[in-house]
PDB file of N, CA and C in Angstrom:
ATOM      1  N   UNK A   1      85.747  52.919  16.730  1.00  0.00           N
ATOM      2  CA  UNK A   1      86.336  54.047  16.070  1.00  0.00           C
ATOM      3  C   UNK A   1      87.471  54.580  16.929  1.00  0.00           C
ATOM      4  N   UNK A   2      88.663  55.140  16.029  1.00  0.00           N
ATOM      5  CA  UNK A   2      89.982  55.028  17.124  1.00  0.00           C
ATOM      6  C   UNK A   2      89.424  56.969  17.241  1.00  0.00           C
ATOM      7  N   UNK A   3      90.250  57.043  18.761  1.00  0.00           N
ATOM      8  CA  UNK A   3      90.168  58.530  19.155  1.00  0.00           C
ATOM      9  C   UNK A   3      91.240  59.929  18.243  1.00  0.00           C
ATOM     10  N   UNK A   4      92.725  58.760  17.775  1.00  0.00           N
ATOM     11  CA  UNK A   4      93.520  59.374  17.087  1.00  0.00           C
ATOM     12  C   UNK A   4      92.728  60.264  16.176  1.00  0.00           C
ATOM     13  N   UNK A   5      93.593  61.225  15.398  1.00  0.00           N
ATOM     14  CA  UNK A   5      93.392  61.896  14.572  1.00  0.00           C
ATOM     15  C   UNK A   5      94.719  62.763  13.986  1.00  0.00           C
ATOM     16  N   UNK A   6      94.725  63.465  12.773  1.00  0.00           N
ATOM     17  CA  UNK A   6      96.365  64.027  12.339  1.00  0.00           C
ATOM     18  C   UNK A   6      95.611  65.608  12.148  1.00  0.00           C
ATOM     19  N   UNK A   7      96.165  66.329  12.853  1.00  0.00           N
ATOM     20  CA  UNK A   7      95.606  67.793  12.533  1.00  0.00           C
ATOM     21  C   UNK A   7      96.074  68.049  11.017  1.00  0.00           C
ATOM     22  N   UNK A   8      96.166  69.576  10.819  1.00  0.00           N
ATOM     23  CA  UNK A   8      96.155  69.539   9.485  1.00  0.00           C
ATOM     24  C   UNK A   8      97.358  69.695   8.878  1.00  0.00           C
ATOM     25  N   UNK A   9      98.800  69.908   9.817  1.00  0.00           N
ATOM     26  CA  UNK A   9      99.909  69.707   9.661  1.00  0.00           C
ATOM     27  C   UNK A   9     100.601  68.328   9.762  1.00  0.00           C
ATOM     28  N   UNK A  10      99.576  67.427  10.189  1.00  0.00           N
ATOM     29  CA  UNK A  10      99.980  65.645  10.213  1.00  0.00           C
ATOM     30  C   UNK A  10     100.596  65.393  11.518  1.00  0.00           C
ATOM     31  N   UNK A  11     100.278  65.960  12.354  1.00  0.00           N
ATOM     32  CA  UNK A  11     100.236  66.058  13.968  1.00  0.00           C
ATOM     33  C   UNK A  11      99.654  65.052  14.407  1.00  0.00           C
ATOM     34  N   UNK A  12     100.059  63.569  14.994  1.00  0.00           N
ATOM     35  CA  UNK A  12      98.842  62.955  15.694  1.00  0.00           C
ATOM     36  C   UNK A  12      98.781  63.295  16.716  1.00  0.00           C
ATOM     37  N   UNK A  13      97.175  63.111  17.422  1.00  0.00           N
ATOM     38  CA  UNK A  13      96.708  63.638  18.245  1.00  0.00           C
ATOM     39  C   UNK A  13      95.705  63.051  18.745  1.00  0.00           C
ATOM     40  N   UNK A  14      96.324  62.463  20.211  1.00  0.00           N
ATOM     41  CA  UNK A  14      95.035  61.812  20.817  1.00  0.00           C
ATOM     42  C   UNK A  14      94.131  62.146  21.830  1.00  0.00           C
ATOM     43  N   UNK A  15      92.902  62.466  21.753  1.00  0.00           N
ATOM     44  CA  UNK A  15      92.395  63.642  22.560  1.00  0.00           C
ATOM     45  C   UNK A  15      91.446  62.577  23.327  1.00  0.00           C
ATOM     46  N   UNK A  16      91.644  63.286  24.645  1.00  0.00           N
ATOM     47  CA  UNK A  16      91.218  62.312  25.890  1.00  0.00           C
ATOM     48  C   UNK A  16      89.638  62.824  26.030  1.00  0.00           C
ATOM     49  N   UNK A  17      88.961  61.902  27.010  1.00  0.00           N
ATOM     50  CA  UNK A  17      87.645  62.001  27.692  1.00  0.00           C
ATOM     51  C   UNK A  17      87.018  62.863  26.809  1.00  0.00           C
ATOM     52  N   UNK A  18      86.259  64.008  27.183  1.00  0.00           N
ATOM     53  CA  UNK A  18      85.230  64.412  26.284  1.00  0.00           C
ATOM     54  C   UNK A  18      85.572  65.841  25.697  1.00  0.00           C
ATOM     55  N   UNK A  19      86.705  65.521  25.569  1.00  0.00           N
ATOM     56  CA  UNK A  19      87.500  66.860  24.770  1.00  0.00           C
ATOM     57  C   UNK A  19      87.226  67.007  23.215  1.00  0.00           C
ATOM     58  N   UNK A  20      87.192  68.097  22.649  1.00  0.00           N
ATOM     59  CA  UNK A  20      86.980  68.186  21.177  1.00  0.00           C
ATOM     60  C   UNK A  20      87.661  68.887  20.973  1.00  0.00           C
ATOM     61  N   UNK A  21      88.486  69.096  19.643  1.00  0.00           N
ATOM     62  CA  UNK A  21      89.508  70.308  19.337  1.00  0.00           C
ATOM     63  C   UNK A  21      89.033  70.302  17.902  1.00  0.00           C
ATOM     64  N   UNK A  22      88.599  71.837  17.947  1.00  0.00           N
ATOM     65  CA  UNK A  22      88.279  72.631  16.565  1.00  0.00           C
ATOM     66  C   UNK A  22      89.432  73.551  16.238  1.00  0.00           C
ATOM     67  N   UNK A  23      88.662  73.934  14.910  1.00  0.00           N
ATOM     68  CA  UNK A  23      89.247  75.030  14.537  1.00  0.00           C
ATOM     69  C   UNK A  23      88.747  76.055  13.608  1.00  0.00           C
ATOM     70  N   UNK A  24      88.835  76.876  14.307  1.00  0.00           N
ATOM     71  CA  UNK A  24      87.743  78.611  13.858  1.00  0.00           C
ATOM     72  C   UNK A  24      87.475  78.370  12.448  1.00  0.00           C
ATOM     73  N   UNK A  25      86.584  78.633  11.876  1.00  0.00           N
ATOM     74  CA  UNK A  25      86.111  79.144  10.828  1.00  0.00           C
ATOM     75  C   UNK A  25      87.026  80.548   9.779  1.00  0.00           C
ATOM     76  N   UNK A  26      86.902  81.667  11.317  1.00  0.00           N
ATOM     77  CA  UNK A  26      87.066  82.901  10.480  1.00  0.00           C
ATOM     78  C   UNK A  26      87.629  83.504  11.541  1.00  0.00           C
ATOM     79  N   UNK A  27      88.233  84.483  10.953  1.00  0.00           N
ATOM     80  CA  UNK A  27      89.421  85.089  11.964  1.00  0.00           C
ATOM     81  C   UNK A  27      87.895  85.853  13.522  1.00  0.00           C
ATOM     82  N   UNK A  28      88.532  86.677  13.856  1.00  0.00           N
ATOM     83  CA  UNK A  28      87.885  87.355  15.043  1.00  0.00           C
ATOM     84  C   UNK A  28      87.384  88.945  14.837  1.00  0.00           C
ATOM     85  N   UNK A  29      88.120  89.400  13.355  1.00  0.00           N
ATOM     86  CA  UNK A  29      88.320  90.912  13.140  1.00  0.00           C
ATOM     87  C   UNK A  29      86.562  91.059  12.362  1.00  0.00           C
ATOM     88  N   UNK A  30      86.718  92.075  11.626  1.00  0.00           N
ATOM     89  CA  UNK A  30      85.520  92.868  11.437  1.00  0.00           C
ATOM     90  C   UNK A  30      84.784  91.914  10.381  1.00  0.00           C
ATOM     91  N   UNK A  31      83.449  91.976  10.451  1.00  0.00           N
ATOM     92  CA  UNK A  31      82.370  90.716   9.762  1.00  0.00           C
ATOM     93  C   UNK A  31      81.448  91.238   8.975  1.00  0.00           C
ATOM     94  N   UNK A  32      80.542  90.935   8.052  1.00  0.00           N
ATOM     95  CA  UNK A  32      79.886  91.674   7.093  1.00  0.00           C
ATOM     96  C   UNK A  32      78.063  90.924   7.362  1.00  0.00           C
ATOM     97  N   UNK A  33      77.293  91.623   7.899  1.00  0.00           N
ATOM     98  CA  UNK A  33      75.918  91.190   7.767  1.00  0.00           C
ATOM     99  C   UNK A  33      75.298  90.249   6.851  1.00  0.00           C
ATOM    100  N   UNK A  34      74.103  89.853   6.564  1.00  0.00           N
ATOM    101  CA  UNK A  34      73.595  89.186   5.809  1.00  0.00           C
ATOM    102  C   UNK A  34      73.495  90.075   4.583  1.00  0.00           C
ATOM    103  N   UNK A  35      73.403  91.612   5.400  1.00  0.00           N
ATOM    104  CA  UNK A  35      72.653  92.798   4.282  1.00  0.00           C
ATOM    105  C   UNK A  35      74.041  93.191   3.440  1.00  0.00           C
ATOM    106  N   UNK A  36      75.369  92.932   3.638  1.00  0.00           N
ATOM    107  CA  UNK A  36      76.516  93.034   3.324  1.00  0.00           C
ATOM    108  C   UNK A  36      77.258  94.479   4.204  1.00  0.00           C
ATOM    109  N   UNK A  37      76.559  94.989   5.633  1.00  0.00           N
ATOM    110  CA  UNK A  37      77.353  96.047   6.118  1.00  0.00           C
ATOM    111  C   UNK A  37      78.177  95.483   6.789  1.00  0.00           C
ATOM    112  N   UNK A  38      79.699  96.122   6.766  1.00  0.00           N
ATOM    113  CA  UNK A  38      80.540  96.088   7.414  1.00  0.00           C
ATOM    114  C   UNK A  38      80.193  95.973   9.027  1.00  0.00           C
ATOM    115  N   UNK A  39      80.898  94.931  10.283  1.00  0.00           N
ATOM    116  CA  UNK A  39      80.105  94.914  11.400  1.00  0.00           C
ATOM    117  C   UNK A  39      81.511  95.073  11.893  1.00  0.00           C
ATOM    118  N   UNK A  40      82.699  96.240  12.724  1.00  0.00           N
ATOM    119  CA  UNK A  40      83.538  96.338  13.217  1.00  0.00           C
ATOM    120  C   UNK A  40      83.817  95.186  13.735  1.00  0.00           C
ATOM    121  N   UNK A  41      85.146  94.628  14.479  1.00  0.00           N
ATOM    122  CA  UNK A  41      85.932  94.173  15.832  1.00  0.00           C
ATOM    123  C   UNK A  41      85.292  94.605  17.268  1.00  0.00           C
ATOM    124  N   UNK A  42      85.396  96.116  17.164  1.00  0.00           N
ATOM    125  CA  UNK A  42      85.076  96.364  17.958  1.00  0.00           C
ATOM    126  C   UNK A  42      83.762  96.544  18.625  1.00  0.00           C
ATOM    127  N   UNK A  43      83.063  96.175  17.575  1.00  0.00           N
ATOM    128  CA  UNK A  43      80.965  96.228  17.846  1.00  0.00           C
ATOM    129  C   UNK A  43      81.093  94.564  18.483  1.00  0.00           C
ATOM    130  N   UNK A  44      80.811  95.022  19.914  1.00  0.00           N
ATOM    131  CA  UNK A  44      80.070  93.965  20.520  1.00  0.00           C
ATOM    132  C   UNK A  44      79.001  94.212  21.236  1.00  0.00           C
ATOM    133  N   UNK A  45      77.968  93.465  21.075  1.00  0.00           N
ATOM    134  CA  UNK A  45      76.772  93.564  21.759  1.00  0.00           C
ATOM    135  C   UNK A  45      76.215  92.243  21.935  1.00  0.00           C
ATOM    136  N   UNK A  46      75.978  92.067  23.290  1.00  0.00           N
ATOM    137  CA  UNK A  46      76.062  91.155  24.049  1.00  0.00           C
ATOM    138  C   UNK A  46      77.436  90.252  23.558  1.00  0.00           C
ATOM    139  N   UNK A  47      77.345  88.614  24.231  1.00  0.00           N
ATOM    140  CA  UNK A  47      78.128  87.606  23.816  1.00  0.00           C
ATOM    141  C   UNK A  47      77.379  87.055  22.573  1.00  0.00           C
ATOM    142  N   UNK A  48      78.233  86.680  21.814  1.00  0.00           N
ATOM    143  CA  UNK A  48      78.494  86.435  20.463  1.00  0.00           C
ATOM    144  C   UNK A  48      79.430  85.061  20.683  1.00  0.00           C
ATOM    145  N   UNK A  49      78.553  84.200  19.612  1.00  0.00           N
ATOM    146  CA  UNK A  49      78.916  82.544  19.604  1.00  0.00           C
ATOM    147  C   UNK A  49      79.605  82.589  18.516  1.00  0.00           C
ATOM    148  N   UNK A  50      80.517  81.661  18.204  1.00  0.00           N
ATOM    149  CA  UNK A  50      81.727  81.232  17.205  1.00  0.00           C
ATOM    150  C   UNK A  50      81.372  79.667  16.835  1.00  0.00           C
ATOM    151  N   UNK A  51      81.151  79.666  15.203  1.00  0.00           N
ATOM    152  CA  UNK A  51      81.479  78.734  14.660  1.00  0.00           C
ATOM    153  C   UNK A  51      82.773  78.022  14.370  1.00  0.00           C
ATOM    154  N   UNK A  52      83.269  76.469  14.691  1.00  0.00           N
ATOM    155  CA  UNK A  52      84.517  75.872  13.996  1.00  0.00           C
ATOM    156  C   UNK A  52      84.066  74.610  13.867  1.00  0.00           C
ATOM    157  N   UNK A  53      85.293  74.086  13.210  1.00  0.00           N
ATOM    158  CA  UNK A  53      85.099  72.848  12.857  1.00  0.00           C
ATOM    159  C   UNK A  53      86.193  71.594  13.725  1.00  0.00           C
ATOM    160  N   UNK A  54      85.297  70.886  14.014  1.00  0.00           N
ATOM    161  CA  UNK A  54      85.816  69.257  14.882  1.00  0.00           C
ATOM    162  C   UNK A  54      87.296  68.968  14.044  1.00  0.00           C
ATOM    163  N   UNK A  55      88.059  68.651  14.339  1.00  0.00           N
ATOM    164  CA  UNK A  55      89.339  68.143  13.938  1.00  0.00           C
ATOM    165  C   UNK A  55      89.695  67.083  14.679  1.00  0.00           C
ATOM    166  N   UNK A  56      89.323  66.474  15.924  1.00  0.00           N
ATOM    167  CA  UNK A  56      89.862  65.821  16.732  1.00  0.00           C
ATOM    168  C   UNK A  56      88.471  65.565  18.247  1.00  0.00           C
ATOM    169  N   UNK A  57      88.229  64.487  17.953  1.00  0.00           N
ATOM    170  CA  UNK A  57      87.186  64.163  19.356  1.00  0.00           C
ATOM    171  C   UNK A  57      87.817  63.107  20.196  1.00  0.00           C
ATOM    172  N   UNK A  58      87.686  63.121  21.798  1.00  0.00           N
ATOM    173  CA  UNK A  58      87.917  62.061  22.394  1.00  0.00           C
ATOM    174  C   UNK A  58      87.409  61.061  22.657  1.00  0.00           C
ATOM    175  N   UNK A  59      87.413  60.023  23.329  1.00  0.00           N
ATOM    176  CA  UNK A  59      86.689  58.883  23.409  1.00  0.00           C
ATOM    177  C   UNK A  59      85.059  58.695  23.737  1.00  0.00           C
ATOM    178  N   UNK A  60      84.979  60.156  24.903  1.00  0.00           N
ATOM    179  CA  UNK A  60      83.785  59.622  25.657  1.00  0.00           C
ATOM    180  C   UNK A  60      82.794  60.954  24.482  1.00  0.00           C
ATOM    181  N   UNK A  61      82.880  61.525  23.735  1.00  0.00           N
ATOM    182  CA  UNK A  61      82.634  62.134  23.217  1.00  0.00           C
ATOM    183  C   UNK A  61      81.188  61.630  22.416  1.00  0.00           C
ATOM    184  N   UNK A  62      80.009  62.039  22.525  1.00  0.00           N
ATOM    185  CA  UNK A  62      78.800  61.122  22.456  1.00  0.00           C
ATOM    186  C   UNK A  62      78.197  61.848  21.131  1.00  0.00           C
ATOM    187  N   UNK A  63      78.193  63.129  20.740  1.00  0.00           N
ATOM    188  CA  UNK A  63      77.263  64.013  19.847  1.00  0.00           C
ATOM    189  C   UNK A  63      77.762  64.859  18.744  1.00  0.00           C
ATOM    190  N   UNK A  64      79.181  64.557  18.485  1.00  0.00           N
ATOM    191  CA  UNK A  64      80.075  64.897  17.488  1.00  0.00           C
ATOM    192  C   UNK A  64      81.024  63.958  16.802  1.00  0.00           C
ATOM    193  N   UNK A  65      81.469  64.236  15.282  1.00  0.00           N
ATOM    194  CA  UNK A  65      82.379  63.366  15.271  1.00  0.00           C
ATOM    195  C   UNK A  65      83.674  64.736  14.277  1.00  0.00           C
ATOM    196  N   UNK A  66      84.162  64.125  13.718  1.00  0.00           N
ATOM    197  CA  UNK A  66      85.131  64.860  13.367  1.00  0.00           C
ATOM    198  C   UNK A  66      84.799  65.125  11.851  1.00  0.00           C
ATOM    199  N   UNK A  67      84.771  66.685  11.656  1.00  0.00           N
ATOM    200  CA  UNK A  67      84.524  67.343   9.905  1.00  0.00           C
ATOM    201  C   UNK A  67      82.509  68.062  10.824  1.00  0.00           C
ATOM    202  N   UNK A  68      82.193  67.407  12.054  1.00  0.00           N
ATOM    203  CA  UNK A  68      81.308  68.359  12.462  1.00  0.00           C
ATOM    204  C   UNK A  68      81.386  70.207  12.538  1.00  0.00           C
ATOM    205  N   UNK A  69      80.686  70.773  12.204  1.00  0.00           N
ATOM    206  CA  UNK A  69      80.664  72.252  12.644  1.00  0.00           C
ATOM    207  C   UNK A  69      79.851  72.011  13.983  1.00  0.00           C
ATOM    208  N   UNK A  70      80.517  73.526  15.285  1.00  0.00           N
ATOM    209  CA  UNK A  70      80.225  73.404  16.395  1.00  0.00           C
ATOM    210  C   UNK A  70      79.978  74.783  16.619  1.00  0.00           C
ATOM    211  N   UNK A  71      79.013  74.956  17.501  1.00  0.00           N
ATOM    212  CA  UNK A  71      79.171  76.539  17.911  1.00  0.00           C
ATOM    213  C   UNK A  71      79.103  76.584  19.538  1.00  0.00           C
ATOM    214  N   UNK A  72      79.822  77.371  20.018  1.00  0.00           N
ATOM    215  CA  UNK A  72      80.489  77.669  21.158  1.00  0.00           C
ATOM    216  C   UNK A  72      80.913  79.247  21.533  1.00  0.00           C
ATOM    217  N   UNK A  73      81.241  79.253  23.101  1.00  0.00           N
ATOM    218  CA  UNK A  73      81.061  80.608  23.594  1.00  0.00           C
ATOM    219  C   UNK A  73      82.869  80.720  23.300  1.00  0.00           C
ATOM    220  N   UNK A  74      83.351  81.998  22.425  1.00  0.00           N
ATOM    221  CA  UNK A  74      85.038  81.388  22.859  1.00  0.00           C
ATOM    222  C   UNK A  74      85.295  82.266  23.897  1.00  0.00           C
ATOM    223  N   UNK A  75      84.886  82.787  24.523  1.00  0.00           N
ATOM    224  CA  UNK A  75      85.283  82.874  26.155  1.00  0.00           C
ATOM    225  C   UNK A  75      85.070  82.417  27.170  1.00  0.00           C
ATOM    226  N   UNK A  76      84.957  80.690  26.873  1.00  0.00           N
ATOM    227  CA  UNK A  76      85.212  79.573  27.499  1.00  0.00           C
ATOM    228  C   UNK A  76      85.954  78.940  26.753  1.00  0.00           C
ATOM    229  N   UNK A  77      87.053  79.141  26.446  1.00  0.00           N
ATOM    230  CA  UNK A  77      87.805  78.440  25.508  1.00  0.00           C
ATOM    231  C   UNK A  77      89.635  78.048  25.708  1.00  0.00           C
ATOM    232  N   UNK A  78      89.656  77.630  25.643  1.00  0.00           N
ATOM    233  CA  UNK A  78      91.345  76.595  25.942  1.00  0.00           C
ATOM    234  C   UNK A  78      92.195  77.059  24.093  1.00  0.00           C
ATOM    235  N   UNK A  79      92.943  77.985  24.084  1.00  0.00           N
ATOM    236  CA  UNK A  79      93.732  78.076  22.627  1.00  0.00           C
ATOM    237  C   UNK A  79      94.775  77.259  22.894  1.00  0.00           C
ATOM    238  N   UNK A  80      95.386  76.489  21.631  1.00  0.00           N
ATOM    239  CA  UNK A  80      96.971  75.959  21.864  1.00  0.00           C
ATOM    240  C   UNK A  80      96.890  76.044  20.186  1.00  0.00           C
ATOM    241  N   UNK A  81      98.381  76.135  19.696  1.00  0.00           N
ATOM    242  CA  UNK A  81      99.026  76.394  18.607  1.00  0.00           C
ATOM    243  C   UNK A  81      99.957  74.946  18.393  1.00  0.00           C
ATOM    244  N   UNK A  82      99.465  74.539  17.140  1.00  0.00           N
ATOM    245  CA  UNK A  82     100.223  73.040  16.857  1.00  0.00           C
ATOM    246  C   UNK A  82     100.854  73.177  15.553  1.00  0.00           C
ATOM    247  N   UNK A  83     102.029  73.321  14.879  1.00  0.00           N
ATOM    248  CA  UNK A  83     102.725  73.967  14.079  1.00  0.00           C
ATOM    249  C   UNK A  83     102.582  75.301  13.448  1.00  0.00           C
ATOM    250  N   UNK A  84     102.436  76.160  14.303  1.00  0.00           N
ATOM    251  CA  UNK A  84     101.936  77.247  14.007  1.00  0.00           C
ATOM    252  C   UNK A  84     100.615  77.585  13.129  1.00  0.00           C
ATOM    253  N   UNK A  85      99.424  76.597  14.010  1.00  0.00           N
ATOM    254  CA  UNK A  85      98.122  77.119  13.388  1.00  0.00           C
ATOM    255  C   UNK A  85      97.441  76.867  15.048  1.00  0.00           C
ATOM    256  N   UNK A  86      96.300  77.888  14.575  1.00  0.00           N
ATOM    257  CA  UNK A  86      95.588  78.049  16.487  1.00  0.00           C
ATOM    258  C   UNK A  86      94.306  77.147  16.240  1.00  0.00           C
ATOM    259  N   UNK A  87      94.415  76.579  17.201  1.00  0.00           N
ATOM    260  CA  UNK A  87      93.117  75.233  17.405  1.00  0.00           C
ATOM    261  C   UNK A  87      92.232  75.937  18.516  1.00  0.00           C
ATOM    262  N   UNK A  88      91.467  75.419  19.001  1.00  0.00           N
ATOM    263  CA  UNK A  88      90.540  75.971  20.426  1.00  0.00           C
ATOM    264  C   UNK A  88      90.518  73.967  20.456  1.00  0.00           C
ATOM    265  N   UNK A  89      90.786  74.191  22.215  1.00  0.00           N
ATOM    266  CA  UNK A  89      90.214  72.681  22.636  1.00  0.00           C
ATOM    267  C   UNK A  89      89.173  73.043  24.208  1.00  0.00           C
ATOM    268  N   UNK A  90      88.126  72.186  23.413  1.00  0.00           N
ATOM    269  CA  UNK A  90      86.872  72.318  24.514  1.00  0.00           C
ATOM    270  C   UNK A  90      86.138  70.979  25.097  1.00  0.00           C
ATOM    271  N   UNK A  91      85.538  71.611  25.987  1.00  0.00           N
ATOM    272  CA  UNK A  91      85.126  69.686  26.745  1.00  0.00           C
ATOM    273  C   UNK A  91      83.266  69.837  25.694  1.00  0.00           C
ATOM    274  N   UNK A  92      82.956  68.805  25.958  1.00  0.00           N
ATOM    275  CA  UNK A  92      82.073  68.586  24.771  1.00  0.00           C
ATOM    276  C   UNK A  92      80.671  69.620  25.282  1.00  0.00           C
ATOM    277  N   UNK A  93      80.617  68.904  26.453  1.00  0.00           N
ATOM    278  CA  UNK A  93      79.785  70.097  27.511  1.00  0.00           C
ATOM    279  C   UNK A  93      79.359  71.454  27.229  1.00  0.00           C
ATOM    280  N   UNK A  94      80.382  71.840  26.700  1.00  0.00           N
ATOM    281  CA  UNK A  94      80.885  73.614  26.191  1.00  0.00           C
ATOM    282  C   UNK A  94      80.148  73.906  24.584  1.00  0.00           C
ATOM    283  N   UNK A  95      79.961  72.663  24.027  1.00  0.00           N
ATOM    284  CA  UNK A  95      79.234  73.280  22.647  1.00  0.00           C
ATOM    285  C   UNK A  95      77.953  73.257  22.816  1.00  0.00           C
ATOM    286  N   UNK A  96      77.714  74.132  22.071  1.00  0.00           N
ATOM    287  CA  UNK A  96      76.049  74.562  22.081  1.00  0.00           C
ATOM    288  C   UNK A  96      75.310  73.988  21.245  1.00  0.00           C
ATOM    289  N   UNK A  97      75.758  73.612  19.926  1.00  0.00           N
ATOM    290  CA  UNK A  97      75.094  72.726  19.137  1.00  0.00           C
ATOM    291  C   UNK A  97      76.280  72.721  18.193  1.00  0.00           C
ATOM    292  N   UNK A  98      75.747  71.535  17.211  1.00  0.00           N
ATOM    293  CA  UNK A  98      75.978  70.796  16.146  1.00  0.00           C
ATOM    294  C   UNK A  98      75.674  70.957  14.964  1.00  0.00           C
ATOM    295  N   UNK A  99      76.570  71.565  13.816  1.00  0.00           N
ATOM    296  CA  UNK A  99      75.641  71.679  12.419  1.00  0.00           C
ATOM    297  C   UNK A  99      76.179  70.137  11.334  1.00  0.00           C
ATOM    298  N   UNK A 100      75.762  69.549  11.345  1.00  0.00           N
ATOM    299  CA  UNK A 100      76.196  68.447  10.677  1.00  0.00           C
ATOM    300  C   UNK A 100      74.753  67.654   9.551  1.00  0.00           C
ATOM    301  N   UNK A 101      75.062  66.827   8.846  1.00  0.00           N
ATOM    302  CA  UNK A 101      73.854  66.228   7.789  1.00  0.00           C
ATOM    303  C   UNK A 101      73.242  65.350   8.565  1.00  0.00           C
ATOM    304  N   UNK A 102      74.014  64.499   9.205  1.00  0.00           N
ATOM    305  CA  UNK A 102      73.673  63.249  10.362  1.00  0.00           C
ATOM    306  C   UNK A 102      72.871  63.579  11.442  1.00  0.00           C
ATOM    307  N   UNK A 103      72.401  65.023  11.505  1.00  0.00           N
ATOM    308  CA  UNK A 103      71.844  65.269  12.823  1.00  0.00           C
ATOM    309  C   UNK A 103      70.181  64.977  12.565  1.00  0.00           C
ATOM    310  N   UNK A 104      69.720  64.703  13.566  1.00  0.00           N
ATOM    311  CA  UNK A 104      68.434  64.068  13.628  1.00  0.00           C
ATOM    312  C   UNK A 104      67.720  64.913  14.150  1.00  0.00           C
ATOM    313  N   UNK A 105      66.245  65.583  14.073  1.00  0.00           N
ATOM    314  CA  UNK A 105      65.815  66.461  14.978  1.00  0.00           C
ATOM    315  C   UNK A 105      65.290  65.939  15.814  1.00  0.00           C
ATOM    316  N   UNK A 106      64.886  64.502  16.022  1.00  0.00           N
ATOM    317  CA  UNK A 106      64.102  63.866  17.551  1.00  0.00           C
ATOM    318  C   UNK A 106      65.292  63.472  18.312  1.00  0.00           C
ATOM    319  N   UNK A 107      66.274  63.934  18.080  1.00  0.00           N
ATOM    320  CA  UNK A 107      67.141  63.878  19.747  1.00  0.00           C
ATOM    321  C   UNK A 107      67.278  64.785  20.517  1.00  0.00           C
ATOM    322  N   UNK A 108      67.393  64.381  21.624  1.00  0.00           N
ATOM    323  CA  UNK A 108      67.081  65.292  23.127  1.00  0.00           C
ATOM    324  C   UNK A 108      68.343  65.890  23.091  1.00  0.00           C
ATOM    325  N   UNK A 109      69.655  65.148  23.105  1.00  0.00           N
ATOM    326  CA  UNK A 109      71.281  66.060  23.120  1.00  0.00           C
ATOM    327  C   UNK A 109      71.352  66.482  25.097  1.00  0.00           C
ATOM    328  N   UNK A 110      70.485  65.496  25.625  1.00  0.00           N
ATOM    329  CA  UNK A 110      70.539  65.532  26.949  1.00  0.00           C
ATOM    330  C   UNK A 110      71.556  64.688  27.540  1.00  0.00           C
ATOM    331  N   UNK A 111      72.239  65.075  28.505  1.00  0.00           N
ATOM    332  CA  UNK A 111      72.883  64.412  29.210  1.00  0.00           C
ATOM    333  C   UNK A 111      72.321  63.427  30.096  1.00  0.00           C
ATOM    334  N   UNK A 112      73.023  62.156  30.144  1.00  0.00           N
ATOM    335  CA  UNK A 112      71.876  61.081  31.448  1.00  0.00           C
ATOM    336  C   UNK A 112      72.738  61.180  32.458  1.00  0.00           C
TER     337      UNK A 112
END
């Protein structure tokens, strides 16, 4: 499987070692509960994980592939802007899990 990939402006993009480049879900501003209340910008309590989606994986990349959802801390996070849309690029290390159909629940997701 080649590492290339075309972001969503038709950008190729070849993303090295165990890099993944997503892209957010949903902006960062104010969010609405399950119950439908408004949850400010500014309400933070504790750290708070961010869903996006895989656009681009690198080679050594073992537990994702690309059209995966990922969740991650984004204040460990690398932003870059590729025709004026904002990506996050992260080492694979950095995601916390995987929401995908392909996922299996008897894997460990351990590093050897």
């Amino acid at each position: 499987m080649s590492a290339d990939t075309r972001t969503d402006a038709g950008l190729p993009i070849r993303m090295l070692h165990d890099r993944v480049l997503v892209r957010q879900d949903g902006g960062e501003g104010e969010r609405r509960s399950s119950a439908g209340i408004v949850i400010p910008a500014t309400a933070t309590i504790g750290r708070r994980l961010s869903w996006a989606v895989a656009v681009g994986v690198g080679p050594n990349v073992r537990s994702i592939v690309v059209g995966d959802r990922v969740l991650f801390d984004p204040d460990d996070r690398s932003e870059v802007e590729l025709h004026g849309k904002e990506y996050v690029l992260l080492r694979e290390r950095d995601v916390h899990a995987v929401a995908a159909n392909r996922v299996e629940s008897d894997g460990t997701g351990l590093y050897l």
